[in-house]
C-alpha atoms as a PDB file:
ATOM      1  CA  UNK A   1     248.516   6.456 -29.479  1.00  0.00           C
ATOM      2  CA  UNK A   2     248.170  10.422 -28.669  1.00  0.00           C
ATOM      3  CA  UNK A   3     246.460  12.629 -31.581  1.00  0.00           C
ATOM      4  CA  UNK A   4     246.890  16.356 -30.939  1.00  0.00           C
ATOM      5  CA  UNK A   5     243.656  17.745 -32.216  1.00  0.00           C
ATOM      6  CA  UNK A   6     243.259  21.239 -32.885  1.00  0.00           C
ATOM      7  CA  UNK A   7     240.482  23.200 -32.983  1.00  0.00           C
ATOM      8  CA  UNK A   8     239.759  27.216 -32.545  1.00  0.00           C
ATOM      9  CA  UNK A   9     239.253  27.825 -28.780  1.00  0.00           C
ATOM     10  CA  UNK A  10     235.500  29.432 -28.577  1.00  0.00           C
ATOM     11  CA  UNK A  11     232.554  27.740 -26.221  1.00  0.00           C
ATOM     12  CA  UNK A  12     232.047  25.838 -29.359  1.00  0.00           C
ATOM     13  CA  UNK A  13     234.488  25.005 -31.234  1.00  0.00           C
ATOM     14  CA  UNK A  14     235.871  23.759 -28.296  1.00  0.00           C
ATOM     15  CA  UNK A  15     232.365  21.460 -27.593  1.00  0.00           C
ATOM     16  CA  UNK A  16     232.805  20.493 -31.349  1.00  0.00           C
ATOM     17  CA  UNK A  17     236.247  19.188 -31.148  1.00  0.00           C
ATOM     18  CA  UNK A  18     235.168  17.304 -28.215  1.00  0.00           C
ATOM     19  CA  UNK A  19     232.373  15.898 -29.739  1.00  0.00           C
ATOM     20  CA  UNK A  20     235.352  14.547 -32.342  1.00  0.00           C
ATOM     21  CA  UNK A  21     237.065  13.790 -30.045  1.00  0.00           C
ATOM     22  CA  UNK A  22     235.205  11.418 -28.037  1.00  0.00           C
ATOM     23  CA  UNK A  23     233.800   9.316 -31.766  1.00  0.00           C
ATOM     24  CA  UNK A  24     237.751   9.101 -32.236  1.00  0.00           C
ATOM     25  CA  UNK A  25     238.007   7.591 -28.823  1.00  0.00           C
ATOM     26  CA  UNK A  26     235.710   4.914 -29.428  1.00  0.00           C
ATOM     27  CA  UNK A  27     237.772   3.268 -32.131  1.00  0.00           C
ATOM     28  CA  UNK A  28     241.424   1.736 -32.096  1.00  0.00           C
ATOM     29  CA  UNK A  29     243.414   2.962 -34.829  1.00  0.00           C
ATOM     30  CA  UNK A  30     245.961  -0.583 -36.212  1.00  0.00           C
ATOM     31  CA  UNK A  31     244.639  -1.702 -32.633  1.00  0.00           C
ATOM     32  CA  UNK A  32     246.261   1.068 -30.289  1.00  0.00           C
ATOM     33  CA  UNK A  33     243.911   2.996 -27.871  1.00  0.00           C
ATOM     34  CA  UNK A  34     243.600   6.602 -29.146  1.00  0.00           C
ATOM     35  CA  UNK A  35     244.186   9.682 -26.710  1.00  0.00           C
ATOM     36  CA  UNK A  36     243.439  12.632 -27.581  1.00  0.00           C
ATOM     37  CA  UNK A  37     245.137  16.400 -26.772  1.00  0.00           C
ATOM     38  CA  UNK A  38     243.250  19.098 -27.534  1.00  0.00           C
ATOM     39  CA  UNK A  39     245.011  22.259 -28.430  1.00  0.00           C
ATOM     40  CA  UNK A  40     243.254  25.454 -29.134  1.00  0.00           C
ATOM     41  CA  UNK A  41     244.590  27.618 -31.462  1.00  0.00           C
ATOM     42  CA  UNK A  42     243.239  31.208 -32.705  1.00  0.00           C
ATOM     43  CA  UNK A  43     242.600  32.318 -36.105  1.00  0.00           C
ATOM     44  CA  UNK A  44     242.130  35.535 -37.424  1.00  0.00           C
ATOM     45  CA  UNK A  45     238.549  35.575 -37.224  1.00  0.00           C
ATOM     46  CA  UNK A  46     238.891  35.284 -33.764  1.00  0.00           C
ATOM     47  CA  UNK A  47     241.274  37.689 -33.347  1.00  0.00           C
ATOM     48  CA  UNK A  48     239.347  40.926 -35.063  1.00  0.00           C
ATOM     49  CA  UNK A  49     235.470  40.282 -33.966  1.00  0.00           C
ATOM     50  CA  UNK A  50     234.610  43.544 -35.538  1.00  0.00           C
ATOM     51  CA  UNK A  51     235.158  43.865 -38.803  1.00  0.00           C
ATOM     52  CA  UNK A  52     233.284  42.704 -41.475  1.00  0.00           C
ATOM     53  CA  UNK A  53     234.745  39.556 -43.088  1.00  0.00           C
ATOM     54  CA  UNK A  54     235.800  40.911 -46.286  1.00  0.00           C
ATOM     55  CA  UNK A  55     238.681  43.200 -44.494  1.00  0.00           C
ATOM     56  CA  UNK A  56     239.673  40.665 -42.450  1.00  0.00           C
ATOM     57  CA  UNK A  57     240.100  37.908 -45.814  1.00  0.00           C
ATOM     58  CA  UNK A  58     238.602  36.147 -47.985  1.00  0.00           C
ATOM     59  CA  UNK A  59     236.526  32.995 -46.652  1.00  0.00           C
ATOM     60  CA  UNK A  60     238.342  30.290 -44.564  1.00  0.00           C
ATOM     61  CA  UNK A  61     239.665  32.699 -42.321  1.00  0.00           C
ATOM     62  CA  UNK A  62     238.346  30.940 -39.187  1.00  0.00           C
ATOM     63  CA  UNK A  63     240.850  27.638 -40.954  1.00  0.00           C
ATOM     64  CA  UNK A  64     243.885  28.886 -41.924  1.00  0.00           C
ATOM     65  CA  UNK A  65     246.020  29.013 -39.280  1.00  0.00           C
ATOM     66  CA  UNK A  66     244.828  25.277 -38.307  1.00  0.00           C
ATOM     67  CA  UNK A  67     245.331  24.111 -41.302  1.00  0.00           C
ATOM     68  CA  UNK A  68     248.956  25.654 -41.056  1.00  0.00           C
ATOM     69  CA  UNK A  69     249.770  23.660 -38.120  1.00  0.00           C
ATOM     70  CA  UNK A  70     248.717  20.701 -39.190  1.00  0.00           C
ATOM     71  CA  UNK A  71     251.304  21.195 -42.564  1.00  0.00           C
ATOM     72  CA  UNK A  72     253.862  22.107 -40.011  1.00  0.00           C
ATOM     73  CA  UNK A  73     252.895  19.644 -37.802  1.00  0.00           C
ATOM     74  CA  UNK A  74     252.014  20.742 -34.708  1.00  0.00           C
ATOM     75  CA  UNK A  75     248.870  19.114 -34.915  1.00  0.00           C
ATOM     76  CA  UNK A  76     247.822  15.988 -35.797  1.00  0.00           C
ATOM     77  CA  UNK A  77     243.767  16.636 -37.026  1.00  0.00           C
ATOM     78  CA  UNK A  78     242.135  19.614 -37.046  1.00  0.00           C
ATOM     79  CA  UNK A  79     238.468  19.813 -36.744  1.00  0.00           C
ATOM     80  CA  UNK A  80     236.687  22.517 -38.538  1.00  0.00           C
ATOM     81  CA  UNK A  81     232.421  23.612 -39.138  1.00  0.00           C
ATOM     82  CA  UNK A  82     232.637  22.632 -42.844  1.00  0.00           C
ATOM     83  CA  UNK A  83     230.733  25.871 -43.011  1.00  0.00           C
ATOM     84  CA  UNK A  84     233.917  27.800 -42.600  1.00  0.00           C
ATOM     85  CA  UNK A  85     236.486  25.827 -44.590  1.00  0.00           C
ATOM     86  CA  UNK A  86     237.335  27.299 -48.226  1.00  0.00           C
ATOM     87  CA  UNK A  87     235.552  25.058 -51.414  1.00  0.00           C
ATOM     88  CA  UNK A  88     238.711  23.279 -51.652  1.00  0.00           C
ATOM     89  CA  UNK A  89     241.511  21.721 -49.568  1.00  0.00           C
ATOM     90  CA  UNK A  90     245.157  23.518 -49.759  1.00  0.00           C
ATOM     91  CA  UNK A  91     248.060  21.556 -51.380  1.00  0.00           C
ATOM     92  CA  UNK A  92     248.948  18.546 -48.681  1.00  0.00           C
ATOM     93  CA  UNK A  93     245.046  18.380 -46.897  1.00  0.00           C
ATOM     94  CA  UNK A  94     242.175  16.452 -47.119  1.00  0.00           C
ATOM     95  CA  UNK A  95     239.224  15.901 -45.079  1.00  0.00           C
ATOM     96  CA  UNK A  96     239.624  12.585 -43.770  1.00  0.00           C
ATOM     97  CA  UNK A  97     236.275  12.438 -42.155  1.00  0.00           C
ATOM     98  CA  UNK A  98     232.844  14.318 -42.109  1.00  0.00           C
ATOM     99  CA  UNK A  99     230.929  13.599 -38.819  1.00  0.00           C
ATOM    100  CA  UNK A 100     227.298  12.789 -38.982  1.00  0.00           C
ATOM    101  CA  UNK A 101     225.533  16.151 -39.691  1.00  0.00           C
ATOM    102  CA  UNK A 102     223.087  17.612 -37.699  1.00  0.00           C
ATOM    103  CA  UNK A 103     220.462  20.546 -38.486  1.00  0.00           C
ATOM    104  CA  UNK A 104     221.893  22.445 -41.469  1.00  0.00           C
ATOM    105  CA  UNK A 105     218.781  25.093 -40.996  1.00  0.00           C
ATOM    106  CA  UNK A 106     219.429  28.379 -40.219  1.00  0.00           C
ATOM    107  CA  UNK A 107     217.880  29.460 -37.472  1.00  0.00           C
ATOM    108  CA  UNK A 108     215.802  32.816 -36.465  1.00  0.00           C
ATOM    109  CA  UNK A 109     216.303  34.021 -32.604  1.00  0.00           C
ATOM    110  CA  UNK A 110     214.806  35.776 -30.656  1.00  0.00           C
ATOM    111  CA  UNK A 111     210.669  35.767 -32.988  1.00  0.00           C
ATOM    112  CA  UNK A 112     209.008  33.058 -34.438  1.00  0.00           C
ATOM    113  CA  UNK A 113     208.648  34.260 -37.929  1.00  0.00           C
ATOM    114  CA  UNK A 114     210.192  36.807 -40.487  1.00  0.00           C
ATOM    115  CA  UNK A 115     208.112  39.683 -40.596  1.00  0.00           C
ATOM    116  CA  UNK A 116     208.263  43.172 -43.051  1.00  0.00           C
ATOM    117  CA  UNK A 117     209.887  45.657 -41.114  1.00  0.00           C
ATOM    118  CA  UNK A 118     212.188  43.666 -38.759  1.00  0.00           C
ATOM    119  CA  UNK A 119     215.724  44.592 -37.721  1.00  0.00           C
ATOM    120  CA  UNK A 120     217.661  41.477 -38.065  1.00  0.00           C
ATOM    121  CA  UNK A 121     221.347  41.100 -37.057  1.00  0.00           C
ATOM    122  CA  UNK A 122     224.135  38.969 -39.125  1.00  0.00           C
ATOM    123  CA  UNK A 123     227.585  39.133 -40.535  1.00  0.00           C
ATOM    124  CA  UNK A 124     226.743  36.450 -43.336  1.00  0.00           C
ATOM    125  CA  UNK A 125     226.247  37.723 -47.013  1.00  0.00           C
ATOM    126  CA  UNK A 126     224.025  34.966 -47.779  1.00  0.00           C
ATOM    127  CA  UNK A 127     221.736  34.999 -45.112  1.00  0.00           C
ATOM    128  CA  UNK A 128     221.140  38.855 -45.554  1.00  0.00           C
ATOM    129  CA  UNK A 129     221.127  38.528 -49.677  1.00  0.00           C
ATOM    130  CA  UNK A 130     218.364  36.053 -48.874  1.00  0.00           C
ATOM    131  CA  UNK A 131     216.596  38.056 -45.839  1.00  0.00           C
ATOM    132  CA  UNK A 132     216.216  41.064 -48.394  1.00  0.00           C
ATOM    133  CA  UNK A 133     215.122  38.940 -51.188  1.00  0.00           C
ATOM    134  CA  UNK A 134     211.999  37.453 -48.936  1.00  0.00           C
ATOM    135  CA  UNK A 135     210.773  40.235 -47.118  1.00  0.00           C
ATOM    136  CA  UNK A 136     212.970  43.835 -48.724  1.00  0.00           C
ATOM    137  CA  UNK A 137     211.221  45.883 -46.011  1.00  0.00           C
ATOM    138  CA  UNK A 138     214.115  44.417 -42.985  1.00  0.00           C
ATOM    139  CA  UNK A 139     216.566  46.092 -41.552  1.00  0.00           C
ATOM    140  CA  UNK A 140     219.935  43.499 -41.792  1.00  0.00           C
ATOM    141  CA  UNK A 141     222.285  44.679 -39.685  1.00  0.00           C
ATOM    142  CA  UNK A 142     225.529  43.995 -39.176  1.00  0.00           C
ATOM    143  CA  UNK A 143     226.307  41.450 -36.293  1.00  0.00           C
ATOM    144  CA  UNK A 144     229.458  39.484 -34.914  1.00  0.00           C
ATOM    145  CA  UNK A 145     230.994  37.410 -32.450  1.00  0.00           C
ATOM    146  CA  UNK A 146     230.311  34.205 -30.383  1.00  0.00           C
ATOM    147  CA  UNK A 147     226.845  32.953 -30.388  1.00  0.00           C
ATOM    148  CA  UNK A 148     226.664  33.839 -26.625  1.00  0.00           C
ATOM    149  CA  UNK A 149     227.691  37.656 -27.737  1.00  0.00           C
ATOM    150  CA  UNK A 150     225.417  37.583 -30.434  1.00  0.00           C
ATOM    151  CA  UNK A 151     222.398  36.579 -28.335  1.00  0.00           C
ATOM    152  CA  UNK A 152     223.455  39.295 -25.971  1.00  0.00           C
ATOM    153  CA  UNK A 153     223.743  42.020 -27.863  1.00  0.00           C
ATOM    154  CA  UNK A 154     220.653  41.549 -29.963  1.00  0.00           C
ATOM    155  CA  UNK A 155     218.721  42.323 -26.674  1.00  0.00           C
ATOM    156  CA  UNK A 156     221.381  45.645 -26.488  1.00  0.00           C
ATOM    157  CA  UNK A 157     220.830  46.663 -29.398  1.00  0.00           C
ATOM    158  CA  UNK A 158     216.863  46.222 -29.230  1.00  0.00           C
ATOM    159  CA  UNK A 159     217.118  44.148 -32.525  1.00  0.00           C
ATOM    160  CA  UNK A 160     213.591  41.750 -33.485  1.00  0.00           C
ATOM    161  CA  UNK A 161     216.229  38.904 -33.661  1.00  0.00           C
ATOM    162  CA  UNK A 162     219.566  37.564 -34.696  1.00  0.00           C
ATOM    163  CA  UNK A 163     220.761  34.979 -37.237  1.00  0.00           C
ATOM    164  CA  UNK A 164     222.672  31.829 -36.327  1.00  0.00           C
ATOM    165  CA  UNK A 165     222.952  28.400 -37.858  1.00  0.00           C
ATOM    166  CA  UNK A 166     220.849  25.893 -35.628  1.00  0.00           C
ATOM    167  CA  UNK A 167     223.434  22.713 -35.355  1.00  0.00           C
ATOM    168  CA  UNK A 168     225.433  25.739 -32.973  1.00  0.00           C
ATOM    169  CA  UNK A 169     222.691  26.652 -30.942  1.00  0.00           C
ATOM    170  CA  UNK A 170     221.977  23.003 -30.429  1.00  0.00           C
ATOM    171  CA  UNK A 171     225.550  22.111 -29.374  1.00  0.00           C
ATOM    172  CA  UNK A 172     225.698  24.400 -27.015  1.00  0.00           C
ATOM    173  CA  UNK A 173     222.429  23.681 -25.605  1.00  0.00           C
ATOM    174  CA  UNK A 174     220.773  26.834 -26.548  1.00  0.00           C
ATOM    175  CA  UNK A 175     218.058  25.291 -28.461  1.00  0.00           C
ATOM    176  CA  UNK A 176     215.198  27.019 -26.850  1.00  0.00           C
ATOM    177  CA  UNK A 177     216.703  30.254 -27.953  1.00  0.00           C
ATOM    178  CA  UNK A 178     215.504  29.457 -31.553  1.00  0.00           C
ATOM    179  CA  UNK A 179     211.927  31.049 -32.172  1.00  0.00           C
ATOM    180  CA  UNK A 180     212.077  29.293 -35.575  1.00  0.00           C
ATOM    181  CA  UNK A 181     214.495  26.452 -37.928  1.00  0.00           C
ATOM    182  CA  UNK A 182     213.868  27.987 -41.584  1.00  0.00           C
ATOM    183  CA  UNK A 183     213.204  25.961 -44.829  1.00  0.00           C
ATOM    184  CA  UNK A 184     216.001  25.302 -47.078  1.00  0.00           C
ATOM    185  CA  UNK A 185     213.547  26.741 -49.190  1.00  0.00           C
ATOM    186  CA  UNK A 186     213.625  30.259 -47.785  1.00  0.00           C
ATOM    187  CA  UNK A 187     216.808  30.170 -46.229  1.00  0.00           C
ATOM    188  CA  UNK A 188     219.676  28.156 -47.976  1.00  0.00           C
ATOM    189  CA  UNK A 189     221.807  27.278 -46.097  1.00  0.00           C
ATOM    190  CA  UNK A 190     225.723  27.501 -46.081  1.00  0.00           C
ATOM    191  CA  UNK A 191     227.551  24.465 -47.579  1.00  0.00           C
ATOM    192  CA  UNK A 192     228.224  21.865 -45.372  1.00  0.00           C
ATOM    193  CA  UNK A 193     226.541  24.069 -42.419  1.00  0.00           C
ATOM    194  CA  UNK A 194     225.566  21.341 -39.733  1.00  0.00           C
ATOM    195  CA  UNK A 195     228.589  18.830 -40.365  1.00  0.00           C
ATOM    196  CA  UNK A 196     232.265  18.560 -38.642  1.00  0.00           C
ATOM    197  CA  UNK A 197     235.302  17.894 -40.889  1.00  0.00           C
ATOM    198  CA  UNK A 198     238.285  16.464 -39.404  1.00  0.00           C
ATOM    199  CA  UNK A 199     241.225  17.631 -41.819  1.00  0.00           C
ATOM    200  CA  UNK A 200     244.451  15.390 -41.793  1.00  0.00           C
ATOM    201  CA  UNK A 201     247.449  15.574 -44.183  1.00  0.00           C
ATOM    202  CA  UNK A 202     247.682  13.816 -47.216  1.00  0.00           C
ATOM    203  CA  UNK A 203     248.451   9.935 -47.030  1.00  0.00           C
ATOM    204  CA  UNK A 204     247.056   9.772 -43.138  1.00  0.00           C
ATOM    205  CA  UNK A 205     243.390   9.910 -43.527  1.00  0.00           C
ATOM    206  CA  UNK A 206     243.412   6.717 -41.518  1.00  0.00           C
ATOM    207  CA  UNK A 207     243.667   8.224 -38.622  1.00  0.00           C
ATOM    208  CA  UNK A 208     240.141   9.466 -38.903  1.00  0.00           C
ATOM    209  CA  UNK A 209     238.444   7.343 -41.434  1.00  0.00           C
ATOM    210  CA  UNK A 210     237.002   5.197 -39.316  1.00  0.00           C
ATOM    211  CA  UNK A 211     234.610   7.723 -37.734  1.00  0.00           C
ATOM    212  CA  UNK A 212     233.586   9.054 -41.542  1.00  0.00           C
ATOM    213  CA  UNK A 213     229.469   9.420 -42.228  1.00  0.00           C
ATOM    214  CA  UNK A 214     229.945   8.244 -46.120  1.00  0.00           C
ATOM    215  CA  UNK A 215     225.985   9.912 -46.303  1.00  0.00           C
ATOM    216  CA  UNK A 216     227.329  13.141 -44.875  1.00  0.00           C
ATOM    217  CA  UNK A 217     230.563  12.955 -47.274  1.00  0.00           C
ATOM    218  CA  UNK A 218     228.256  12.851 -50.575  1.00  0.00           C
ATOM    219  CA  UNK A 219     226.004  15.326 -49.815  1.00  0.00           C
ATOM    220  CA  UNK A 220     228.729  17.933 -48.405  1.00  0.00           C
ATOM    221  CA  UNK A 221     231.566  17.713 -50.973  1.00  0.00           C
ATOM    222  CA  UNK A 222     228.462  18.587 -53.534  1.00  0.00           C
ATOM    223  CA  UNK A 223     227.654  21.361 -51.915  1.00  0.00           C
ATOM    224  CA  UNK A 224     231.509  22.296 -51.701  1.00  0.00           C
ATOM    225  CA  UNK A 225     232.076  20.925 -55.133  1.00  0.00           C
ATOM    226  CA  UNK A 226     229.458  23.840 -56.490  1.00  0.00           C
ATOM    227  CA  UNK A 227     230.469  26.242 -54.712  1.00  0.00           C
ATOM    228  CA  UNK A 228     234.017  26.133 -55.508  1.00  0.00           C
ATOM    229  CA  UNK A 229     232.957  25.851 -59.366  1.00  0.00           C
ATOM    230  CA  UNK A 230     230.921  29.293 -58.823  1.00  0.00           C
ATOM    231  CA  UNK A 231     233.739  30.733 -57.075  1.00  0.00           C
ATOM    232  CA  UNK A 232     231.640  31.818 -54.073  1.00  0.00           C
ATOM    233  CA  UNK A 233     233.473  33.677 -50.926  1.00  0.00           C
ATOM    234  CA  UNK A 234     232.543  35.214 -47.898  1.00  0.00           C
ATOM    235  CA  UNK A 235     231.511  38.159 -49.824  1.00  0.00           C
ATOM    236  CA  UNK A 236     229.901  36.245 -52.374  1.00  0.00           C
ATOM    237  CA  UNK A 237     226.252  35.692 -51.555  1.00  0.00           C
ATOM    238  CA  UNK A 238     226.269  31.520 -52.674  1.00  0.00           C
ATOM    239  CA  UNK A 239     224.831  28.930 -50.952  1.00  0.00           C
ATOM    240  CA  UNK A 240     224.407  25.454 -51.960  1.00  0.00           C
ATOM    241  CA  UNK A 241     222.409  22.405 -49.760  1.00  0.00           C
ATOM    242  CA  UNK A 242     221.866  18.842 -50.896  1.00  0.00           C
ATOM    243  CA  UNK A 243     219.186  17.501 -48.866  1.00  0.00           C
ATOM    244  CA  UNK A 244     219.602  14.043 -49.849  1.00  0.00           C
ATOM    245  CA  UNK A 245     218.277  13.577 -53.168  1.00  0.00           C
ATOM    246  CA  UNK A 246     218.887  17.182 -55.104  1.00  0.00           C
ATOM    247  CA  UNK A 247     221.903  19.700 -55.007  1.00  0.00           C
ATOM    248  CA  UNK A 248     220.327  23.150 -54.571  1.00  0.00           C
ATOM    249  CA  UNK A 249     222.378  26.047 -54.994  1.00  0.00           C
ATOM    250  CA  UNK A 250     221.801  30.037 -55.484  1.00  0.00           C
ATOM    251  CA  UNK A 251     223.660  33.027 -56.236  1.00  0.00           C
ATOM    252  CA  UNK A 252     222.687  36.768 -55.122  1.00  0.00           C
ATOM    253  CA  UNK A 253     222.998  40.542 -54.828  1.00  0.00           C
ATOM    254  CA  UNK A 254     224.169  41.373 -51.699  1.00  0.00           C
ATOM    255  CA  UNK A 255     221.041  43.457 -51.446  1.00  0.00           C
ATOM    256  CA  UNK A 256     218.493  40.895 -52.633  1.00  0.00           C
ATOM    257  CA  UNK A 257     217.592  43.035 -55.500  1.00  0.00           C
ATOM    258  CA  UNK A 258     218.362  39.554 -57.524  1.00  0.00           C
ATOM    259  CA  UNK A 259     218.724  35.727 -56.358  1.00  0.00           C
ATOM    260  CA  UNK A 260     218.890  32.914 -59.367  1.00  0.00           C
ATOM    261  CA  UNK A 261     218.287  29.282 -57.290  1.00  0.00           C
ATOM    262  CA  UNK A 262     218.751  25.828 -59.285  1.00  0.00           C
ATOM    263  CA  UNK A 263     218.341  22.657 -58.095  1.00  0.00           C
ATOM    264  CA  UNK A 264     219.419  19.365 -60.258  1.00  0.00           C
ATOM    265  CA  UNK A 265     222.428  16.575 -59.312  1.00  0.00           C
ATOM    266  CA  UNK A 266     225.522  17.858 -61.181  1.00  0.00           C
ATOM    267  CA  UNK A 267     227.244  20.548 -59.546  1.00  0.00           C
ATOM    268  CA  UNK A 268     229.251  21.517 -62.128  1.00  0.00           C
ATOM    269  CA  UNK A 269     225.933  21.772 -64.280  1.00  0.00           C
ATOM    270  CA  UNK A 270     224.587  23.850 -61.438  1.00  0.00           C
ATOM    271  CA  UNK A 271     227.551  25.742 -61.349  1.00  0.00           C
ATOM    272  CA  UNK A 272     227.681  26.583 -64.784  1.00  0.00           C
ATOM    273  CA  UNK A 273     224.255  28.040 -64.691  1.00  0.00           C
ATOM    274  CA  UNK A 274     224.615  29.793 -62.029  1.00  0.00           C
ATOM    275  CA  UNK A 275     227.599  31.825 -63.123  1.00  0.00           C
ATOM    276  CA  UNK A 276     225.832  32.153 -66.461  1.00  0.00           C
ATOM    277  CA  UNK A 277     223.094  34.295 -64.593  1.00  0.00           C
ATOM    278  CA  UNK A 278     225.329  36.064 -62.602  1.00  0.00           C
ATOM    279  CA  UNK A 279     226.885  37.790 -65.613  1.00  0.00           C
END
């Protein structure tokens, strides 16, 4: 049985898909042996590296065009960072199986603590809404590309360090690069940062089911669930992070000037607050 898996075609989404791939290999699916094709394809994230991600589109723009050829079938499953994938699935799609999640810290490169003053690089609303709440003294500037481009021009640019979610670094093998993994509790992190989704059209989630982490299924669709409900974006400084036992979720000023965090076990309840603050 051949599944053409797509995935976009950086360093690593390309060692993500992989890492799919080979748990899909493992298994038989209604007893056949599974091969796998990979097929890159490029999104528009990939395509402008520049801009900010507001004037590129609104969030899920490192998805959409794999989740278009998987409607037009071209593709089979497409593997996405459930970081990047919009709160909910589009008409036809459903994640038919979140991998076992690794780190969902963010993670500081480049020093070993936040301290007043710094210049800090990222493209993320959430981490610098948060960054500016903590310590308002930084500098947050702005900051894309591949992790490898990142890390390189943070030494360019003479910047105290860069921004970049942990589970990456460690993919990639980059994990000494990390001068420090920060608390939920400072840092929230994205929801479902640290996990791998494997989308599939409607009615043939058993092509991936059987590699599904039911642990890493609850605690990501809350996360997805609340942020959905709050109607967060890429723009929208909203995080939410369910470490197991509580759903915690936040909502920001770009600037940090004001964050509102709530933890509880409802999203919806969460959500509700949330937006009631933000008003």
């Amino acid at each position: 049985m051949l599944l053409r898996v797509g995935s976009r075609g950086s360093r690593l989404a390309l060692t993500q898909a992989e890492r799919a791939a080979e748990a899909l290999r493992r298994h038989r699916v209604g007893g056949a042996t599974v091969e796998i094709a990979l097929v890159p394809i490029t999104t528009a994230g990939d395509r402008d590296r520049t801009k900010p991600f507001g004037e590129i589109g609104s969030r899920g723009v490192f998805v959409k065009e794999l989740e278009e050829a998987l409607l037009e079938g071209r593709i089979d499953v497409a593997v996405h960072s459930a970081k990047d994938m919009t709160s909910s699935d589009p008409d036809g799609l459903v994640v038919g199986a979140y991998t076992q999640r690794e780190d969902p810290r963010d993670a500081l490169c480049g020093a070993d603590a936040i301290r007043p003053g710094m210049r800090i690089g990222t493209a993320s609303a959430r981490r610098r809404a948060q960054l500016l709440a903590f310590e308002p003294t930084l500098s947050v500037e702005p900051l894309r590309g591949n992790i490898d481009t990142r890390l390189r021009k943070r030494r360019e640019r003479g910047l105290d360090a860069v921004m970049l979610a942990a589970c990456g670094l460690d993919r990639l093998g980059l994990g000494a690069e990390i001068g420090a993994r920060l608390d939920p509790e400072v840092m929230l992190p994205e929801a479902g940062q640290g996990a791998l989704a494997l989308q599939v059209r409607e009615g043939e989630e058993d092509l991936v089911t059987h590699v599904d982490d039911p642990e890493t299924r609850r605690r990501v669709e809350a996360e997805r669930a609340c942020v959905a409900l709050v109607g967060g974006g890429c723009l929208a400084p909203v995080a939410a992070h369910h470490d197991g036992a509580t759903l915690t979720a936040l909502v920001a000023a770009e600037d940090g000037t004001w964050l509102e965090r709530r933890s509880g076990s409802d999203p919806a309840v969460l959500a509700a607050e949330l937006v009631a603050l933000a008003r």
